[in-house]
Protein backbone atom coordinates (compact mmCIF):
# COMPACT_ATOMS: atom_id res chain seq x y z
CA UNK A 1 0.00 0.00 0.00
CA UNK A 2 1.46 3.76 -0.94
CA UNK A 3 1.67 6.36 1.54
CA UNK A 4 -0.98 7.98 0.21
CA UNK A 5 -3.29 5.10 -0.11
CA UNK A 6 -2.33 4.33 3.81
CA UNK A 7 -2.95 7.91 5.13
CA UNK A 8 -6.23 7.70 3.21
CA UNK A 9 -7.22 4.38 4.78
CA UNK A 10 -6.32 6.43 8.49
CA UNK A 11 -8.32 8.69 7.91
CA UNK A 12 -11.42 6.39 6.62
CA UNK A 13 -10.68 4.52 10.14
CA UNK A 14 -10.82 7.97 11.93
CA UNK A 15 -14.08 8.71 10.52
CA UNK A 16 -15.57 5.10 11.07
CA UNK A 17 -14.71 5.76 14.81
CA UNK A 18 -11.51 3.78 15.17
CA UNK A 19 -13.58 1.05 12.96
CA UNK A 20 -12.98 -1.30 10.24
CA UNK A 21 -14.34 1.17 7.35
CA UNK A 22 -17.03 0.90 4.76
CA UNK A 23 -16.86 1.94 1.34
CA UNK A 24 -19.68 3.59 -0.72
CA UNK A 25 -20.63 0.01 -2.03
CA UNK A 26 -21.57 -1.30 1.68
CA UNK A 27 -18.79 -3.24 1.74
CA UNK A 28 -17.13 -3.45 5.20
CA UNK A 29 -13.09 -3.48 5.03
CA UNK A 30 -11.76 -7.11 5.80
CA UNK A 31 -8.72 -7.33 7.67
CA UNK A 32 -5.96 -8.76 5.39
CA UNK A 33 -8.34 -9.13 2.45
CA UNK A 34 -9.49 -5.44 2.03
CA UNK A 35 -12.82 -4.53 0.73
CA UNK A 36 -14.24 -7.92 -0.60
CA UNK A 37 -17.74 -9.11 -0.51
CA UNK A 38 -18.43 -11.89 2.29
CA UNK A 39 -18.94 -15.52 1.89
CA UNK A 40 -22.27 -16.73 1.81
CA UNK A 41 -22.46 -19.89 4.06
CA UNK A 42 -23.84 -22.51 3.11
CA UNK A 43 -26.53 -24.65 5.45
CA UNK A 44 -24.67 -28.06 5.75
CA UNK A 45 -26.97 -30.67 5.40
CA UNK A 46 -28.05 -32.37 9.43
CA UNK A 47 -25.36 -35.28 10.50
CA UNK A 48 -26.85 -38.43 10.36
CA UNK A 49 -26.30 -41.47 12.47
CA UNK A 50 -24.12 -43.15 9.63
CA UNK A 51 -22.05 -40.17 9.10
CA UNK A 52 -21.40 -40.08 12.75
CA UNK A 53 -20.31 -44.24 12.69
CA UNK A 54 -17.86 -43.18 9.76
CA UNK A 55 -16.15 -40.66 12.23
CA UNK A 56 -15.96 -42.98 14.75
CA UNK A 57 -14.51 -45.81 13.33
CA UNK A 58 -12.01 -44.07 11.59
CA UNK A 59 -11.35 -42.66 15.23
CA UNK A 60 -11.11 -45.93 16.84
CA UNK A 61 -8.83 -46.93 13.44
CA UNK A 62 -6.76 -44.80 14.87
CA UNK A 63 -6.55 -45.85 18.26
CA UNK A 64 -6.07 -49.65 16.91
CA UNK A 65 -2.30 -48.17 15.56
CA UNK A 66 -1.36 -46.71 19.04
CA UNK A 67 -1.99 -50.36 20.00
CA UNK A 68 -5.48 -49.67 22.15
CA UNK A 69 -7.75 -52.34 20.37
CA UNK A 70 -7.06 -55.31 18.07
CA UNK A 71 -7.41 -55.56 14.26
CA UNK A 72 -9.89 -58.41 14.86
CA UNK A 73 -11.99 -56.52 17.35
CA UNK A 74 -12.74 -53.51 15.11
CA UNK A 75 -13.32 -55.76 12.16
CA UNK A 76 -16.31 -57.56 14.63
CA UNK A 77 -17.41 -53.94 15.57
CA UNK A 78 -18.11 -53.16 12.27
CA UNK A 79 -20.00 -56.38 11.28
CA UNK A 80 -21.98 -55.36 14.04
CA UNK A 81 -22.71 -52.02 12.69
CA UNK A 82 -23.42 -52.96 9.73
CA UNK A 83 -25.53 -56.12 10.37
CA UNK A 84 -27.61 -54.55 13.54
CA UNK A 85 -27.44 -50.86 13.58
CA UNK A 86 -27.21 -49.73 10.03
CA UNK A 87 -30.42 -50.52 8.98
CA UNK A 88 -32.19 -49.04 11.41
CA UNK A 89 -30.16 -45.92 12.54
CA UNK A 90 -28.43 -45.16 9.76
CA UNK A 91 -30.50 -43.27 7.85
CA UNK A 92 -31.55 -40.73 11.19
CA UNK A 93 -30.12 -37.65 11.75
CA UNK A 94 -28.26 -38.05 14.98
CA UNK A 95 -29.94 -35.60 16.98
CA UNK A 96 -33.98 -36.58 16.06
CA UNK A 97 -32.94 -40.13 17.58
CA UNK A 98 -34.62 -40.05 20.40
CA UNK A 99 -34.72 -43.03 23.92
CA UNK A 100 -38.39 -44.54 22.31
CA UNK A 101 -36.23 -45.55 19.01
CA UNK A 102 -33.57 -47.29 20.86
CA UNK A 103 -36.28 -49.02 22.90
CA UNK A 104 -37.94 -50.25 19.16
CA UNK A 105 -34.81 -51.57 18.34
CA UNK A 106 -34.55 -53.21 21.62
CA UNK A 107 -37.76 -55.11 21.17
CA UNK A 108 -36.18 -56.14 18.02
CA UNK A 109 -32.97 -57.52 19.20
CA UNK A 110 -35.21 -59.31 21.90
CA UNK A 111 -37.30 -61.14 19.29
CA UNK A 112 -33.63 -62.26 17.57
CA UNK A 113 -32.44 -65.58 18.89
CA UNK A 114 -29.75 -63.15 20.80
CA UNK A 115 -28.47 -63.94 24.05
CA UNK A 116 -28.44 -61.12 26.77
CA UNK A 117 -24.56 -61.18 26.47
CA UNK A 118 -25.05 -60.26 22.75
CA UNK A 119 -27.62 -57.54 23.08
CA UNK A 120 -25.67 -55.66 25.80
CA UNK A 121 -22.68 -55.25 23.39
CA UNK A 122 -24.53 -53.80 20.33
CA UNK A 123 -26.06 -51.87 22.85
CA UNK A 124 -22.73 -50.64 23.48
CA UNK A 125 -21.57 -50.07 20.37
CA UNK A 126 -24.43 -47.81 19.93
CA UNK A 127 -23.90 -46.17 22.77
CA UNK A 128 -20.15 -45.55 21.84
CA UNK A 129 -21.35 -44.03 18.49
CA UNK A 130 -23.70 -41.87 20.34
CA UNK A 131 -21.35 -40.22 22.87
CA UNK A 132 -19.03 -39.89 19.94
CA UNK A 133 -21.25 -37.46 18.18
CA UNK A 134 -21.98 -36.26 21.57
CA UNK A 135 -18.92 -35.24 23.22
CA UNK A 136 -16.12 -35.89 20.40
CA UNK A 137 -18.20 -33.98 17.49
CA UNK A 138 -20.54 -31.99 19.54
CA UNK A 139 -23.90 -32.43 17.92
CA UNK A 140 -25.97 -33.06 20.50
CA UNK A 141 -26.11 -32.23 24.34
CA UNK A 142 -26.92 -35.71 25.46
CA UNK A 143 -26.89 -39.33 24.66
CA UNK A 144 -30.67 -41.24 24.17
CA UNK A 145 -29.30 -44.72 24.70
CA UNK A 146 -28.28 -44.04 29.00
CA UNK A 147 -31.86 -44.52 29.55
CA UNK A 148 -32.05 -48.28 27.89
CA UNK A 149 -32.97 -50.69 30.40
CA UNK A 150 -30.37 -53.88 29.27
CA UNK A 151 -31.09 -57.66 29.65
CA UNK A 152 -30.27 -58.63 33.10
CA UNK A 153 -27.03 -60.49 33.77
CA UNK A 154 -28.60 -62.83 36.79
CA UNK A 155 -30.63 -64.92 34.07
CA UNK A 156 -26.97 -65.57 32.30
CA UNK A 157 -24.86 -66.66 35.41
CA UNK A 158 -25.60 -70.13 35.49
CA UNK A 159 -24.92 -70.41 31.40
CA UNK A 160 -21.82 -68.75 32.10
CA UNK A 161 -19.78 -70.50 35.34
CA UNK A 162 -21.01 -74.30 34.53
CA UNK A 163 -17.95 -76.32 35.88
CA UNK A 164 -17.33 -80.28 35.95
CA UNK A 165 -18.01 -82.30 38.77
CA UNK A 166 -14.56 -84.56 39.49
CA UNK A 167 -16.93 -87.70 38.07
CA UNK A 168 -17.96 -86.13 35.44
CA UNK A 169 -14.54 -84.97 34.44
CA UNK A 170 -12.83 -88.31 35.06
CA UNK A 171 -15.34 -89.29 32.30
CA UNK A 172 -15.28 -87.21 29.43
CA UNK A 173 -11.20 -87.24 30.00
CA UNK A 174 -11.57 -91.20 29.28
CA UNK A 175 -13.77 -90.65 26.13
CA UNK A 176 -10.92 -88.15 24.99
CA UNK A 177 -8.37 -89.53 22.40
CA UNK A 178 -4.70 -90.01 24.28
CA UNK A 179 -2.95 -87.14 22.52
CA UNK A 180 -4.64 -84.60 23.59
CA UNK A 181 -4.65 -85.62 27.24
CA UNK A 182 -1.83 -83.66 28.40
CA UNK A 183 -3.33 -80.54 26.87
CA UNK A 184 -6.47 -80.99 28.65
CA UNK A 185 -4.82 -81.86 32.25
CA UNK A 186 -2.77 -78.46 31.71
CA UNK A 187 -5.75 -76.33 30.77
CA UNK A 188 -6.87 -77.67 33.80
CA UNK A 189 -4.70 -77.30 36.20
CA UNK A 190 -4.02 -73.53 34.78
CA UNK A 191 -6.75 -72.13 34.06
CA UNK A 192 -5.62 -70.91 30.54
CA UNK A 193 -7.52 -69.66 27.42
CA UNK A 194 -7.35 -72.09 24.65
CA UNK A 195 -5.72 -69.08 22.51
CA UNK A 196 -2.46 -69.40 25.12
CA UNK A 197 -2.65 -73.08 25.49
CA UNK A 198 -2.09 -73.49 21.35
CA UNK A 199 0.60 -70.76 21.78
CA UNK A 200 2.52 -72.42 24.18
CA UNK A 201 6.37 -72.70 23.34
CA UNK A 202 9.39 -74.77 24.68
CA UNK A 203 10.86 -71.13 25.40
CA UNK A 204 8.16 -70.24 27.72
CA UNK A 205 8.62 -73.30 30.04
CA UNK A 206 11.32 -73.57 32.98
CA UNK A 207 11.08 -76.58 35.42
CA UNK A 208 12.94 -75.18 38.61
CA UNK A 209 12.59 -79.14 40.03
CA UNK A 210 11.19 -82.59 38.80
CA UNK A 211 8.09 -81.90 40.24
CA UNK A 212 7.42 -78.08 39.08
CA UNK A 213 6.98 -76.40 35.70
CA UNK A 214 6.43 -72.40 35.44
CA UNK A 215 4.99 -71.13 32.71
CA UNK A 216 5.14 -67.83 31.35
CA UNK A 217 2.49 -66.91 29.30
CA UNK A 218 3.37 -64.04 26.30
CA UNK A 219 1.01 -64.66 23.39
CA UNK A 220 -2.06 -65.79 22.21
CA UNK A 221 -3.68 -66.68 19.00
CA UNK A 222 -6.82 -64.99 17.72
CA UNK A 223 -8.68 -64.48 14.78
CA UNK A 224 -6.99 -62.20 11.56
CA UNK A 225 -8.74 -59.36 10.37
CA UNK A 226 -9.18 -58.85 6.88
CA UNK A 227 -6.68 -57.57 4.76
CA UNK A 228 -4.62 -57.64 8.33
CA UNK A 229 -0.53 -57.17 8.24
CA UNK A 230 1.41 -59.80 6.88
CA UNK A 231 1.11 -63.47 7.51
CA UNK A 232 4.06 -64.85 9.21
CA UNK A 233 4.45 -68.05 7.77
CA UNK A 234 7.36 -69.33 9.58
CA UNK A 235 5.61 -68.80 13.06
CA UNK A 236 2.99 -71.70 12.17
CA UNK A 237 0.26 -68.42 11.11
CA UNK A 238 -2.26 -68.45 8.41
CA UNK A 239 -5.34 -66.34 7.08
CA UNK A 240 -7.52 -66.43 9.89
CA UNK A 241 -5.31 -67.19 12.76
CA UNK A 242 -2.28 -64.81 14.15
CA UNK A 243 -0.38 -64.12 17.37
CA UNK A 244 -0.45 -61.60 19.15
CA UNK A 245 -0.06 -60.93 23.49
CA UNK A 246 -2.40 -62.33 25.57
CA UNK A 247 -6.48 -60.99 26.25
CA UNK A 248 -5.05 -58.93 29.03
CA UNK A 249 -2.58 -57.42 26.94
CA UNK A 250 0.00 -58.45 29.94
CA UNK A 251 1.96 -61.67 30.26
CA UNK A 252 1.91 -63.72 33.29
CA UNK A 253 3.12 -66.68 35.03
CA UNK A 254 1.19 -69.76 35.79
CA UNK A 255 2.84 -73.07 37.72
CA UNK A 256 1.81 -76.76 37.34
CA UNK A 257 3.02 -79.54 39.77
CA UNK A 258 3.16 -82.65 40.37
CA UNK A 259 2.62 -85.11 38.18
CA UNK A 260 1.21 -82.85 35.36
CA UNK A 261 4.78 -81.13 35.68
CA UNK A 262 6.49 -84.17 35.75
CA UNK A 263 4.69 -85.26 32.11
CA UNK A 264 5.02 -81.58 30.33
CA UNK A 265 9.03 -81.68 31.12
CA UNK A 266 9.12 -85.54 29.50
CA UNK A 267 6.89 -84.24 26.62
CA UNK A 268 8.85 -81.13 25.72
CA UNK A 269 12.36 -82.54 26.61
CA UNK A 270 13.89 -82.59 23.09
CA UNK A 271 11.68 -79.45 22.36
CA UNK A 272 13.36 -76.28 20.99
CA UNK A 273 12.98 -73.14 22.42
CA UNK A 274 10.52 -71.92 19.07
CA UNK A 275 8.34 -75.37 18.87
CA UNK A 276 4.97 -75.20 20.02
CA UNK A 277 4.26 -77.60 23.31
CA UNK A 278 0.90 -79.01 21.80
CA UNK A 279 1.17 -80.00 18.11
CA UNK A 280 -1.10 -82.04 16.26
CA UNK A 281 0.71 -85.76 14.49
CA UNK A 282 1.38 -83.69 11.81
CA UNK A 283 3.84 -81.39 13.84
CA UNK A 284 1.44 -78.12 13.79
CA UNK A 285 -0.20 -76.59 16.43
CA UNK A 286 -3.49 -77.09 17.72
CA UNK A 287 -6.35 -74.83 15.79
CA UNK A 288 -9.37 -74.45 17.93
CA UNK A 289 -11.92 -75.59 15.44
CA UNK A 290 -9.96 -78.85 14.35
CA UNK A 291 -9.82 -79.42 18.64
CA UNK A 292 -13.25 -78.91 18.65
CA UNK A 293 -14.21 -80.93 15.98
CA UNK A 294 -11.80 -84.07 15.87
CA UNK A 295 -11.46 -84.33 19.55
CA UNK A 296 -13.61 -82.68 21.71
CA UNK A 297 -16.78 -83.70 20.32
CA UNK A 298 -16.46 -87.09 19.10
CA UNK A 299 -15.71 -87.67 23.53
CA UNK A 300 -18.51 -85.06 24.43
CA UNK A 301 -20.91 -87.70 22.53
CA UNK A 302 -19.21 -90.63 24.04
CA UNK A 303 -19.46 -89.52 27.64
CA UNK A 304 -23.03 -88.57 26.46
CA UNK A 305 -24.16 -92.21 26.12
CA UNK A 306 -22.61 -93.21 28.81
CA UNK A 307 -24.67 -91.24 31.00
CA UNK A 308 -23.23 -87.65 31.25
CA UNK A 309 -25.98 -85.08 30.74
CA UNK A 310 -24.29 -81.79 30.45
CA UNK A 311 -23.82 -80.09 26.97
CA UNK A 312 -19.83 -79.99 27.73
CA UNK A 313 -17.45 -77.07 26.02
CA UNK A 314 -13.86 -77.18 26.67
CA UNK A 315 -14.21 -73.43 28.35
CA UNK A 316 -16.00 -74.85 31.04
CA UNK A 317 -12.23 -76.17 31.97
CA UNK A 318 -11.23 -72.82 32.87
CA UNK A 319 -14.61 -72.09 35.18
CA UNK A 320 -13.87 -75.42 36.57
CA UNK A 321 -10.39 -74.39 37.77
CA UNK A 322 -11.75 -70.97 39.23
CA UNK A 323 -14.67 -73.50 41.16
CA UNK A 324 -12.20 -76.07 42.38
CA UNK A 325 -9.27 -73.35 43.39
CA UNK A 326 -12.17 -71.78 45.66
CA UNK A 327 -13.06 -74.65 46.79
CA UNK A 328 -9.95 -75.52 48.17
CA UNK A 329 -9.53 -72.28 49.81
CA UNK A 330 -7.30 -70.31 47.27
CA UNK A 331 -7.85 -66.21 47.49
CA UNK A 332 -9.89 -64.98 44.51
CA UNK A 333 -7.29 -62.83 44.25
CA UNK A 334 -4.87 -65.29 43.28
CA UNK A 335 -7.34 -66.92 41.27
CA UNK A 336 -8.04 -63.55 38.86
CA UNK A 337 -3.83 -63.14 38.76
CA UNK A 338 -4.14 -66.58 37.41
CA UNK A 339 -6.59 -66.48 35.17
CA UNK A 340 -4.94 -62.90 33.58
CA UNK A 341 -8.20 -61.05 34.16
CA UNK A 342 -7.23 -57.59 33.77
CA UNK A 343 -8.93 -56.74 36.94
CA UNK A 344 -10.26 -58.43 40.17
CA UNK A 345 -13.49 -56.51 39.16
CA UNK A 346 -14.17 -59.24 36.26
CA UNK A 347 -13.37 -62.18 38.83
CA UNK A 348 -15.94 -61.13 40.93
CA UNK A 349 -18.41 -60.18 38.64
CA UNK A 350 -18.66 -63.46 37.41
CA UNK A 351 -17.33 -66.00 40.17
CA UNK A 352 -17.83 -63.69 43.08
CA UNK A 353 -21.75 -65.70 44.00
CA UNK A 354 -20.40 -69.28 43.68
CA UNK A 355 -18.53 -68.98 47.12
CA UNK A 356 -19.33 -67.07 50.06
CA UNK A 357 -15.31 -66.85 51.06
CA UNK A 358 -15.54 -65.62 54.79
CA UNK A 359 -18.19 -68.48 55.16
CA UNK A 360 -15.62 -70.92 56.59
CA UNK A 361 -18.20 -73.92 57.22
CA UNK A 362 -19.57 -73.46 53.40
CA UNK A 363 -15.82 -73.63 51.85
CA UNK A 364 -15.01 -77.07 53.58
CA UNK A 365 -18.51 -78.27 52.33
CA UNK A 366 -17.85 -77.33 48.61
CA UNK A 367 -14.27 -78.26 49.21
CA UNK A 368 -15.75 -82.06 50.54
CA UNK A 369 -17.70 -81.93 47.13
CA UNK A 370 -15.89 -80.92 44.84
CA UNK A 371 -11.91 -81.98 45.66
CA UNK A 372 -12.91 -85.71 46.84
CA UNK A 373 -11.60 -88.10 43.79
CA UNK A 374 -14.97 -90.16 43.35
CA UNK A 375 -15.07 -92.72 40.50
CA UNK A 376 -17.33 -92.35 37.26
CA UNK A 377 -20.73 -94.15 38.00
CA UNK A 378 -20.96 -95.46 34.18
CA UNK A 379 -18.29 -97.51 32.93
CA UNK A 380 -15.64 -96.10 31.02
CA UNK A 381 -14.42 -96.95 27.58
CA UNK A 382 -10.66 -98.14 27.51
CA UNK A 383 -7.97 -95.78 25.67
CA UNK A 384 -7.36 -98.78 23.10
CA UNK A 385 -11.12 -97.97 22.32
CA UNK A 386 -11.00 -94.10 22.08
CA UNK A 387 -7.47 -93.80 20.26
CA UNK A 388 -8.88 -96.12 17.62
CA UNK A 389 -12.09 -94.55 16.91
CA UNK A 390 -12.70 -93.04 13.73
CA UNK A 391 -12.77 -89.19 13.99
CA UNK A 392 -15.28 -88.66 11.47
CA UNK A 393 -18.22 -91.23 10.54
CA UNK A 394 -17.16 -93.11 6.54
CA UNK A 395 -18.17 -90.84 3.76
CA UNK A 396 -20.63 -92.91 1.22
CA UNK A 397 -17.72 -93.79 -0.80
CA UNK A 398 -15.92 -95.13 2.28
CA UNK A 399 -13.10 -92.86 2.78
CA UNK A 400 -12.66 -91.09 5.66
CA UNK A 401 -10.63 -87.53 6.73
CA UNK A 402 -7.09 -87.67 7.43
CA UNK A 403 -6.85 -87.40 11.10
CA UNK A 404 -5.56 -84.17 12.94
C-alpha cells in the first residue's frame, strides 16, 4: 500500500470511529483481504447417524495403531454395525434419535435368537457411536441410549460359570483320544484360554525341580482381520489365525506340579525353544476348530451315552479351575492373577456368588464336594477304544478324513 493510499485508509478509520471502514458500495473493510464481498455460508446438510459411525470408526482406526484395540476386534465392531445398527439408525439424523427408538430396536434384538450377552454389546456399540457425536463432534447435548434398560445379567450366570463335577470330568477325560490328554490336564490345572494353550512354546517353560513347571504366558492366537498385516508363515500363522499378546494385553506366570509337571518336562524334553508344546501328528499346532471338531466332540458324545448329561465345552475347563481353586480355599485374588483377568473386578463379577469366602463352614462343604476323587458311575471306555475310533463317521464312498 502507498503512503498515500495508507494515510487515506487512516483517515477512513478515523471517521468510522476507530472502525474497520465501509466503502460507498456497503462493503465493510476485511482485515488482510481489504474490501471484498463476504462468503455466503452454506446450510450443511443435518449429520446423520451413519455419518457419525464413519467418524468414529475411523477414530477408533486410529486408536487400533497406538496399539489400544485389536485388528480383529474392530473388524467384529463393524459387522456389528453394519448387520444390527445400520439398517435401522443409519439413515436418522443423529440428533432426532430419540430413547423410544432405541427401545424399538430393543424389542427387536429381543425377538432375535440373541443372548443377553449379545444384546448388551450392540447396545454398546451404539452407545459408543452416540457419545461420539456427543462429546467428540458436539452435535448433541446428550446421549438417548443411558436410559435403555439392558437384559439382566442374573438370568446368564448359570450359562456362564457351569464347571465339571470330578466324576464327570474323570469321564469325558476317558472318552478323549490319548494325545490330547496332556493338553487338557494343563488347561486344567491352569486355568488358561485355549488361545495361550495353542501358543505355548518350549521357550516359555522352565522346570525349577522334577516336580514343578512355570509357565510364562506371552502370546495368544486370535482371529486375523481382513486384509490384516502380513502373515508370518514361519511362526505356524495363516489367514484367519495370528499371534499376538495375551487378552489382558499383559503376560503372566502360571505353575503346574506334580505329576502334570512331571509329564510336560518328558513331553517337551527334546523341544526347541521356538516349537509349540501341543502340536497335532502332523507337527502343527493345535487350531481351535480342528480341537473342537476331531477331539472334543467325538468324547462329548461318548461320555453322552454313557450317562453324562451336560452339553460340555472345553471353556467350562477354565470355570472349573476358578470353582475347584475356591473350593480348596485359594484367594480370589490369586485366582483372577491366574486367570490374567485384567482386573479383580471381572473375577468377581462373574465368580464372586459361587462362594461365600468368609463363610468358613460353606468352603469345607464345597471343598468335601468338589476336591474328593470319586469314581465315574458309568463304565468307562478303555484308551485302546478311544485312540482307535474313527474321527469322522465313513463318507458314502468309504473314505474317511485324514486325522488331525
Amino acid at each position: 500500500m502507498s503512503r498515500s493510499r495508507a494515510l487515506a485508509f487512516a483517515a477512513e478509520v478515523e471517521e468510522a470511529g476507530q472502525q474497520w471502514p465501509t466503502n460507498p458500495d456497503g462493503i465493510r473493510w476485511s482485515k488482510g483481504h481489504g474490501y471484498v464481498l463476504p462468503v455466503e455460508e452454506t446450510e450443511s446438510l443435518p449429520e446423520t447417524f451413519h455419518d457419525v459411525a464413519i467418524s468414529y470408526f475411523r477414530y477408533q482406526a486410529r486408536m487400533m495403531k497406538l496399539g489400544h484395540l485389536k485388528p480383529y476386534t474392530l473388524h467384529r465392531y463393524r459387522r456389528a454395525y453394519e448387520l444390527h445398527l445400520l439398517t435401522t439408525f443409519g439413515p436418522m439424523v443423529l440428533t432426532e434419535i430419540q430413547p423410544l427408538d432405541i427401545e424399538d430396536w430393543m424389542v427387536e434384538q429381543r425377538d432375535l435368537p440373541s443372548t443377553g450377552k449379545s444384546i448388551r454389546n450392540r447396545h454398546g456399540l451404539l452407545f459408543s457411536i452416540l457419545m461420539h457425536g456427543q462429546k467428540r463432534l458436539g452435535l448433541r447435548p446428550d446421549n438417548p441410549a443411558e436410559l435403555t434398560r439392558l437384559p439382566s445379567k442374573d438370568s446368564e450366570l448359570g450359562r456362564q460359570v457351569r464347571f465339571f463335577q470330578r466324576e464327570e470330568w474323570a469321564l469325558l477325560r476317558s472318552c478323549l483320544r490319548s494325545d490330547v490328554h496332556l493338553l487338557v490336564d494343563v488347561a486344567l490345572a491352569t486355568g488358561m484360554r485355549w488361545g495361550e494353550l495353542a501358543a505355548l512354546r518350549r521357550g516359555d517353560l522352565s522346570f525349577p525341580d522334577n516336580q514343578t513347571a512355570r509357565i510364562h504366558v506371552v502370546r495368544a492366537w486370535s482371529k486375523r482381520a481382513p486384509d490384516e498385516d502380513p502373515i508370518d508363515l514361519t511362526a505356524g500363522q495363516n489367514r484367519t489365525w495370528k499371534l499376538g499378546p495375551p487378552k489382558s494385553r499383559r503376560s503372566r506366570y502360571v505353575v503346574v506340579r506334580g505329576q502334570d509337571a512331571a509329564r510336560l518336562r518328558r513331553a517337551v524334553s527334546s523341544h526347541d525353544p521356538d516349537t509349540y508344546v501341543f502340536r497335532t501328528a502332523q507337527g502343527n499346532p493345535w487350531r481351535y476348530p480342528d480341537f473342537h471338531s476331531d477331539r472334543w466332540v467325538p468324547a462329548r458324545n461318548e461320555a453322552v451315552r454313557r450317562g453324562m448329561t451336560k452339553h460340555a465345552t472345553p471353556h467350562m475347563l477354565r470355570h472349573t479351575t476358578v470353582v475347584w481353586s475356591l473350593a480348596a480355599g485359594v484367594r480370589i485374588e490369586v485366582v483372577s492373577e491366574q486367570l490374567g483377568h485384567a482386573s479383580l473386578q471381572i473375577t468377581y463379577d462373574v465368580y464372586g456368588g459361587l462362594i461365600n469366602l468368609h463363610d468358613p463352614v460353606m468352603a469345607e462343604a464345597m471343598s468335601r464336594e468338589m476336591l474328593t476323587i470319586a469314581s465315574a458311575v458309568v463304565p468307562r471306555p478303555t484308551p485302546h477304544d478311544v485312540d482307535n475310533r474313527p474321527i469322522r463317521p465313513a463318507a458314502p464312498d468309504g473314505t474317511r478324513r485324514r486325522n488331525s
